[in-house]
Protein backbone atom coordinates (compact mmCIF):
# COMPACT_ATOMS: atom_id res chain seq x y z
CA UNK A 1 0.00 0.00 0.00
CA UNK A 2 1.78 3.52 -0.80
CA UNK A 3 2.00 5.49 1.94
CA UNK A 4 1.10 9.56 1.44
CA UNK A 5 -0.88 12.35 2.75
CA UNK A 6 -4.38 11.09 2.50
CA UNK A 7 -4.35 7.78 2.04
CA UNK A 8 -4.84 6.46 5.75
CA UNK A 9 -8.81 6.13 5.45
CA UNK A 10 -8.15 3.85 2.33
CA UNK A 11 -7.29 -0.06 2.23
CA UNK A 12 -5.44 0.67 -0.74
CA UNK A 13 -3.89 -2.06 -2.51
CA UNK A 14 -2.14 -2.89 -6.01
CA UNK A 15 -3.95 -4.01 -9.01
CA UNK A 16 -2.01 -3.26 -11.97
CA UNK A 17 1.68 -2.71 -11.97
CA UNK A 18 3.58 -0.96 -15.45
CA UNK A 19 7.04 -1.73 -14.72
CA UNK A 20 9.76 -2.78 -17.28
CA UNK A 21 11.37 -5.59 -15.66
CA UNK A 22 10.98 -7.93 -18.25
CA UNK A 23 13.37 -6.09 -20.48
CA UNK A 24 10.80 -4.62 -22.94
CA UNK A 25 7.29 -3.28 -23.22
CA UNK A 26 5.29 -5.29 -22.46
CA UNK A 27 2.06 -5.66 -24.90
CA UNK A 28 -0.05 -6.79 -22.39
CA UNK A 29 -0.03 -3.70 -20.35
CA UNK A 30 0.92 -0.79 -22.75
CA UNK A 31 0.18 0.24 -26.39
CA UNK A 32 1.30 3.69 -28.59
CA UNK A 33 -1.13 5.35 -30.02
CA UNK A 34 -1.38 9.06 -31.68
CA UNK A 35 -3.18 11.70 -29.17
CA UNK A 36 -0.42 13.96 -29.82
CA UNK A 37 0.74 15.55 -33.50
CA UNK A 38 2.63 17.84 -35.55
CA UNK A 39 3.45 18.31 -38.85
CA UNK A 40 7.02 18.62 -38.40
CA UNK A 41 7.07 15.73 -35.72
CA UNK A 42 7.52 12.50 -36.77
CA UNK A 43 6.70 9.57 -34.81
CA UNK A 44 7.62 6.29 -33.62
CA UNK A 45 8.09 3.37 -31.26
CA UNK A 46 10.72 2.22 -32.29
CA UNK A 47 14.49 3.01 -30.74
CA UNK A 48 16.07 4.92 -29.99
CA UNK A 49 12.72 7.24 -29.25
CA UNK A 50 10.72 4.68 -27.16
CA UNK A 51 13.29 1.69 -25.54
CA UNK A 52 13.79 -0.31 -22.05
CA UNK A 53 17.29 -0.28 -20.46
CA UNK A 54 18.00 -1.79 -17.16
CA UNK A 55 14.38 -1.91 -16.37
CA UNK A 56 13.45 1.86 -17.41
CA UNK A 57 11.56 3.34 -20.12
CA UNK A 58 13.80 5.59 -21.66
CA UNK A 59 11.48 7.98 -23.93
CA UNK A 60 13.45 10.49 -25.90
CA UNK A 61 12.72 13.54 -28.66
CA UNK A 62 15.42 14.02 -31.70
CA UNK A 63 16.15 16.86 -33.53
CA UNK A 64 16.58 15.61 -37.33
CA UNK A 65 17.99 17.44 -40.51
CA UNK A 66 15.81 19.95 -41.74
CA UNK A 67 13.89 19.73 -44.56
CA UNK A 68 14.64 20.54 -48.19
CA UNK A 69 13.32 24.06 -47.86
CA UNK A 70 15.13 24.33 -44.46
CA UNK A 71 12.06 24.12 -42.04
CA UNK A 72 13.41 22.12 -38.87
CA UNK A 73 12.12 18.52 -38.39
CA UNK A 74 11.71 16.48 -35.00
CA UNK A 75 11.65 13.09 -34.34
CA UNK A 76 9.31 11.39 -31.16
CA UNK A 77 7.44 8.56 -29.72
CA UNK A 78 3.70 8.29 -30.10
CA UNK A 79 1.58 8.37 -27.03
CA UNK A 80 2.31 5.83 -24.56
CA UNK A 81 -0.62 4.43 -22.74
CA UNK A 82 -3.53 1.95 -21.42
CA UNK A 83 -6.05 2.68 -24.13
CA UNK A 84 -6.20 -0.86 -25.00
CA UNK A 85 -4.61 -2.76 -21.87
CA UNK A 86 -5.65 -1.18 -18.65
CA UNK A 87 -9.24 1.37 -17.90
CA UNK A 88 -10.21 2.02 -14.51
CA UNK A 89 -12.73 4.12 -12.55
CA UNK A 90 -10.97 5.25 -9.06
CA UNK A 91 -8.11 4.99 -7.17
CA UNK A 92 -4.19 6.56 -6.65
CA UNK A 93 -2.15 6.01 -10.10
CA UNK A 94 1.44 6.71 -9.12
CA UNK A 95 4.41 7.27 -11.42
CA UNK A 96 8.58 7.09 -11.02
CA UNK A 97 9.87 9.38 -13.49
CA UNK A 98 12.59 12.02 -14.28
CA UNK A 99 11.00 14.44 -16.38
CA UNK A 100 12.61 17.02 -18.88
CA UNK A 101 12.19 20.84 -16.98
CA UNK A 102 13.94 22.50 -19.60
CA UNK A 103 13.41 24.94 -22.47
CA UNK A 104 11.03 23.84 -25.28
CA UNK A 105 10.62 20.43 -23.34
CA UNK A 106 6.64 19.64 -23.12
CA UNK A 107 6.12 16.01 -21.21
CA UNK A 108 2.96 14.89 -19.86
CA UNK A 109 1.44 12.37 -17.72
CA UNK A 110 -2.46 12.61 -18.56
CA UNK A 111 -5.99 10.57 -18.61
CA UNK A 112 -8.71 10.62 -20.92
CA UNK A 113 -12.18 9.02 -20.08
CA UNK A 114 -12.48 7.37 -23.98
CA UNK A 115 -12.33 3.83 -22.77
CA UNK A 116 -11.55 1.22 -25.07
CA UNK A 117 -12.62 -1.39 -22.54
CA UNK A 118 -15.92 -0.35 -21.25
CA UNK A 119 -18.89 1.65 -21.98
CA UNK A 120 -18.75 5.75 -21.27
CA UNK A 121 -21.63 7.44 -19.28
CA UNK A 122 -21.04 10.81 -20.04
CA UNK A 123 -21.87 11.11 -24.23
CA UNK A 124 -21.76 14.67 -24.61
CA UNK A 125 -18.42 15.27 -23.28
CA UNK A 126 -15.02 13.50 -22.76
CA UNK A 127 -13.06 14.39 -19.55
CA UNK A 128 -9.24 15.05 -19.77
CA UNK A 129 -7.21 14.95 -16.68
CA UNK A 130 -3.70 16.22 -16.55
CA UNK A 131 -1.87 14.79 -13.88
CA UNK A 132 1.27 16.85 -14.86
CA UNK A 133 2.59 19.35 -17.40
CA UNK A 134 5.65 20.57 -17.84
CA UNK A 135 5.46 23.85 -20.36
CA UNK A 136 9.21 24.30 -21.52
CA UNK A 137 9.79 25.41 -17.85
CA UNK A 138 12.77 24.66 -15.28
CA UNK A 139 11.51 24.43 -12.07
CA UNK A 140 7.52 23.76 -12.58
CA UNK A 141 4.60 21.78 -13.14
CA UNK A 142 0.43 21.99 -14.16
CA UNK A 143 -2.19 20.17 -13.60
CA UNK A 144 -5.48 20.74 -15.30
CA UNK A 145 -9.25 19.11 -15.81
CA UNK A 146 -10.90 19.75 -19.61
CA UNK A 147 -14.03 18.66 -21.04
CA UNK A 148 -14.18 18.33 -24.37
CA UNK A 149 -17.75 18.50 -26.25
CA UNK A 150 -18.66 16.33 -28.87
CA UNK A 151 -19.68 19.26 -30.48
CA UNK A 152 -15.81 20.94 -30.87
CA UNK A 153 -16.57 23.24 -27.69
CA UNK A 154 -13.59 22.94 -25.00
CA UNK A 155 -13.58 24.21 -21.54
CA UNK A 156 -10.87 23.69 -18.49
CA UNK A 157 -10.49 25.02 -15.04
CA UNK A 158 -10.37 28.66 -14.64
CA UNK A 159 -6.73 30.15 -15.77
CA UNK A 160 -4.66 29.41 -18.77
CA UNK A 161 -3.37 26.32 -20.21
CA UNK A 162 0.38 26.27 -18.01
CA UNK A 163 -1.94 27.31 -15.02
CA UNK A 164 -2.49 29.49 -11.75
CA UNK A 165 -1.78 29.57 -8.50
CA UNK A 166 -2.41 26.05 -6.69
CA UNK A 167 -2.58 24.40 -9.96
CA UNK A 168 0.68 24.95 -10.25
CA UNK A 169 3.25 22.96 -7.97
CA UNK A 170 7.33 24.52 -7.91
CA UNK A 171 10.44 22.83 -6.74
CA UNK A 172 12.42 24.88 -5.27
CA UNK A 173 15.46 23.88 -7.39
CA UNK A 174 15.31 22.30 -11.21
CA UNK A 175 14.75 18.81 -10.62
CA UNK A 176 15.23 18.11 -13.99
CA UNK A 177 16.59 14.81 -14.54
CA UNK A 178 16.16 13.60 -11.06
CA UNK A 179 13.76 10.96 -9.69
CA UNK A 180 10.25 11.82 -8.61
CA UNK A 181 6.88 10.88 -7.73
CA UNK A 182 3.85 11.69 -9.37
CA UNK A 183 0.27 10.79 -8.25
CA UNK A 184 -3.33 11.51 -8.72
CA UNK A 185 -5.87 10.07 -5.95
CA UNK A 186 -9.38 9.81 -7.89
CA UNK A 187 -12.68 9.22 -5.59
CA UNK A 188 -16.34 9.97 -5.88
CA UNK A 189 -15.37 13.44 -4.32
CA UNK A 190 -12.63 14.86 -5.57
CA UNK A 191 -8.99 14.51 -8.22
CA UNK A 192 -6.26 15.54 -5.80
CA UNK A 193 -2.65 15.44 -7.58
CA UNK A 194 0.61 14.79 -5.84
CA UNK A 195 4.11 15.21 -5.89
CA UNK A 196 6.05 13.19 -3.95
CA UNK A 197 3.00 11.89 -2.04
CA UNK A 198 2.03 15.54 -0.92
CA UNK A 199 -0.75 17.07 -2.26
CA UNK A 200 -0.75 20.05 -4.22
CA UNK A 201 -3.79 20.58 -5.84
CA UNK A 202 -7.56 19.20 -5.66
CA UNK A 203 -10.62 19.39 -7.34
CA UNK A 204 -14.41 18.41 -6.34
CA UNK A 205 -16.56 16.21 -8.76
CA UNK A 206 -19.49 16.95 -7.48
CA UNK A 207 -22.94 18.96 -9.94
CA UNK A 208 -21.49 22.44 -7.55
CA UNK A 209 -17.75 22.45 -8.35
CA UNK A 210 -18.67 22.11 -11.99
CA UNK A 211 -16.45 24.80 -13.75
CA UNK A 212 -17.40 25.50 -16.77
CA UNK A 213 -21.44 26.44 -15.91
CA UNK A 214 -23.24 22.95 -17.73
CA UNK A 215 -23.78 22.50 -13.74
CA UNK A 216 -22.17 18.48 -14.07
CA UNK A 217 -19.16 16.72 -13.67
CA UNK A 218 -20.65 13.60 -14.39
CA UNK A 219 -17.80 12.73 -17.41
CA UNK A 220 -15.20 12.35 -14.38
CA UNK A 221 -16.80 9.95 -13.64
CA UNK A 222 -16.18 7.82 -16.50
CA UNK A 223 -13.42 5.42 -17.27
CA UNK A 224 -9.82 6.50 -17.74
CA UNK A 225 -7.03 4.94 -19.72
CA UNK A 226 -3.24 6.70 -18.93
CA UNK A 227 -1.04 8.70 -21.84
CA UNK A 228 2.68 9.44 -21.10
CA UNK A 229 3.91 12.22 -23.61
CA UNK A 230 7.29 12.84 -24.45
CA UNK A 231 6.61 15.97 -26.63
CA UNK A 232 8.42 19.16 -27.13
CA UNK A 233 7.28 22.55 -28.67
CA UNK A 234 7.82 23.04 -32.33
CA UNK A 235 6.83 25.45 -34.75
CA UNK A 236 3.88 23.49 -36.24
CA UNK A 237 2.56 22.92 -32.43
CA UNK A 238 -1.28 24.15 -32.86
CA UNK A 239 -0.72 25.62 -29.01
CA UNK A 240 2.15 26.45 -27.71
CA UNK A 241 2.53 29.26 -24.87
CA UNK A 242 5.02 32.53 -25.35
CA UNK A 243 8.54 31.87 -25.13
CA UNK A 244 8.36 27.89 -25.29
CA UNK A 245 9.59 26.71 -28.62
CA UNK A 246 12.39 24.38 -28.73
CA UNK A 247 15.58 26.93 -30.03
CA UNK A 248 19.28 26.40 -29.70
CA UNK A 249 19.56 26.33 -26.57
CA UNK A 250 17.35 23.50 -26.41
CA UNK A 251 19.01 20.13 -25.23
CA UNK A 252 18.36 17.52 -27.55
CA UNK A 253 17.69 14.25 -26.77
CA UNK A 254 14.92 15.64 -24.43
CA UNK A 255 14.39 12.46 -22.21
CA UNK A 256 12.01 11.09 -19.82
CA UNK A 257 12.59 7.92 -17.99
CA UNK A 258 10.06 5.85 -16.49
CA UNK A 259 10.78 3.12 -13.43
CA UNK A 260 6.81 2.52 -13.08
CA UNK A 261 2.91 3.40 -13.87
CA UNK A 262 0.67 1.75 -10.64
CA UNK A 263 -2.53 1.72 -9.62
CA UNK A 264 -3.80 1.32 -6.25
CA UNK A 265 -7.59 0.58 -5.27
CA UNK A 266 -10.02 -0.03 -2.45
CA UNK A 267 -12.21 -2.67 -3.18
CA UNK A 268 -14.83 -1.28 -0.62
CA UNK A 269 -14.51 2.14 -2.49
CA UNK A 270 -18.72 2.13 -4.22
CA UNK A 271 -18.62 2.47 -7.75
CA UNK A 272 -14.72 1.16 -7.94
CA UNK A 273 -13.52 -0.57 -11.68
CA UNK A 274 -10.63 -2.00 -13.30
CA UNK A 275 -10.70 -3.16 -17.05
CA UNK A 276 -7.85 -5.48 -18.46
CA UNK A 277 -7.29 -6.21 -21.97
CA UNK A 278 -6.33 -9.44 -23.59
CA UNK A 279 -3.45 -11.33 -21.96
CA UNK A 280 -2.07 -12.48 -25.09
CA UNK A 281 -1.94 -9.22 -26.95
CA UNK A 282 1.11 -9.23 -28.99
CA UNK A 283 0.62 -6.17 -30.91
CA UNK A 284 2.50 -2.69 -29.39
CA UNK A 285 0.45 -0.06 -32.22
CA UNK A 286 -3.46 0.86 -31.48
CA UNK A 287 -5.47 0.31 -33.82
CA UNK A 288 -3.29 -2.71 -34.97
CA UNK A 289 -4.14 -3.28 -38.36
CA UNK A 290 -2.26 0.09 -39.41
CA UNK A 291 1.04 -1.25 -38.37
């Protein structure tokens, strides 16, 4: 059972453990997929941009030659996640990672309620929940809630994209590089997102803390599968925030390792789900009959 603020009212216990002690990536419990994209990005999971070493995922983003008409070119892995392997509904995820904090570096660690493994609840919205952002910065992180309406509309919590005030958690030194924790605790009540097993942010999922005035929350209450990004950003980025582009002084590769993805849940937590995928899966692309 981890042990952090919080947690001692819960009979937390492991259900589903993403390490890379095997030696690889494992099929069974991860997939790539593309829910990130740019035109001068080009993708893979393949080494040397997606790879297991000594039991960590070692993502990293290239800079390549530029183009024939001299526009710069980048090189990364696809999305990294559970779309196809691993949905749940409640519970503390927990990831070991050193992240990129550094200038034009964008990685994420984020949830979307489109389960590939169950039904959704919620059809007029998806939820997306960002456990972490880092925005090309040294020495913070965001974390966010979205909805996004089947109808193109988008709405997040109050503030901009990279964040405000308690959405935003600072080290007090660049830990760029260096071995964290990061955690989001999902109930009936509330998201609260940790660092290091302290919390630094929380939000309530009840009808009243709806932010965005539709007066419901009910689509966080759907199903999540986990992404890992390893993205940085580049001129053909749709969004990118003032000052962040990747530029020489960017370091390139940009890396994020991974020890572990976990999930903990309470089994006497009401309304509590885990989804596995097949066993036996052998194929690492979603959907699989493009690769």
């Amino acid at each position: 059972m981890p042990k952090f603020e919080g947690s001692a009212n819960k009979n937390y216990r492991l259900v589903w453990d993403g390490n890379f002690q095997s030696g690889g990536i494992d099929p069974a419990l991860w997939c790539f997929k593309c829910d990130m994209a740019a035109d001068d990005v080009e993708l893979s999971y393949q080494p040397p941009v997606a790879q297991v070493e000594d039991g960590i995922l070692k993502l990293r983003t290239l800079r390549l030659p530029n183009a024939a008409d001299g526009s710069p070119r980048f090189q990364a892995a696809y999305s990294f996640s559970t779309y196809d392997t691993m949905n749940y509904r409640y519970g503390y995820v927990e990831m070991r990672a050193r992240l990129p904090y550094h200038q034009g570096a964008w990685p994420g660690f984020w949830m979307k309620s489109l389960p590939c493994l169950c039904e959704r609840r919620c059809p007029e919205y998806f939820a997306e929940i960002d456990v972490l952002e880092v925005f090309s910065n040294e020495t913070a992180l965001s974390c966010n809630l979205h909805k996004w309406y089947a109808d193109g509309r988008h709405t997040m919590l109050p503030g901009d994209e990279t964040g405000v005030g308690s959405r935003v958690y600072r080290f007090d030194a660049s830990p760029d590089a260096t071995w964290h924790t990061y955690g989001m605790e999902w109930t009936p009540k509330a998201m609260t997102f940790y660092v290091d097993r302290k919390p630094f942010y929380s939000h309530g999922l009840t009808d009243a803390d709806d932010f965005d005035g539709n007066g419901e929350m009910r689509g966080f209450h759907d199903c999540l599968y986990v992404i890992v990004n390893n993205m940085m950003f580049t001129p053909a980025m749709k969004w990118k925030p003032a000052g962040a582009l990747v530029n020489d002084e960017t370091r390139f590769p940009i890396c994020y390792d991974i020890e572990y993805i976990r999930l903990y849940q309470d089994a006497n937590e009401p309304g509590t789900e885990l989804h596995l995928g097949d066993p036996n899966k052998k194929n690492l692309f979603w959907p699989p009959e493009n690769k």
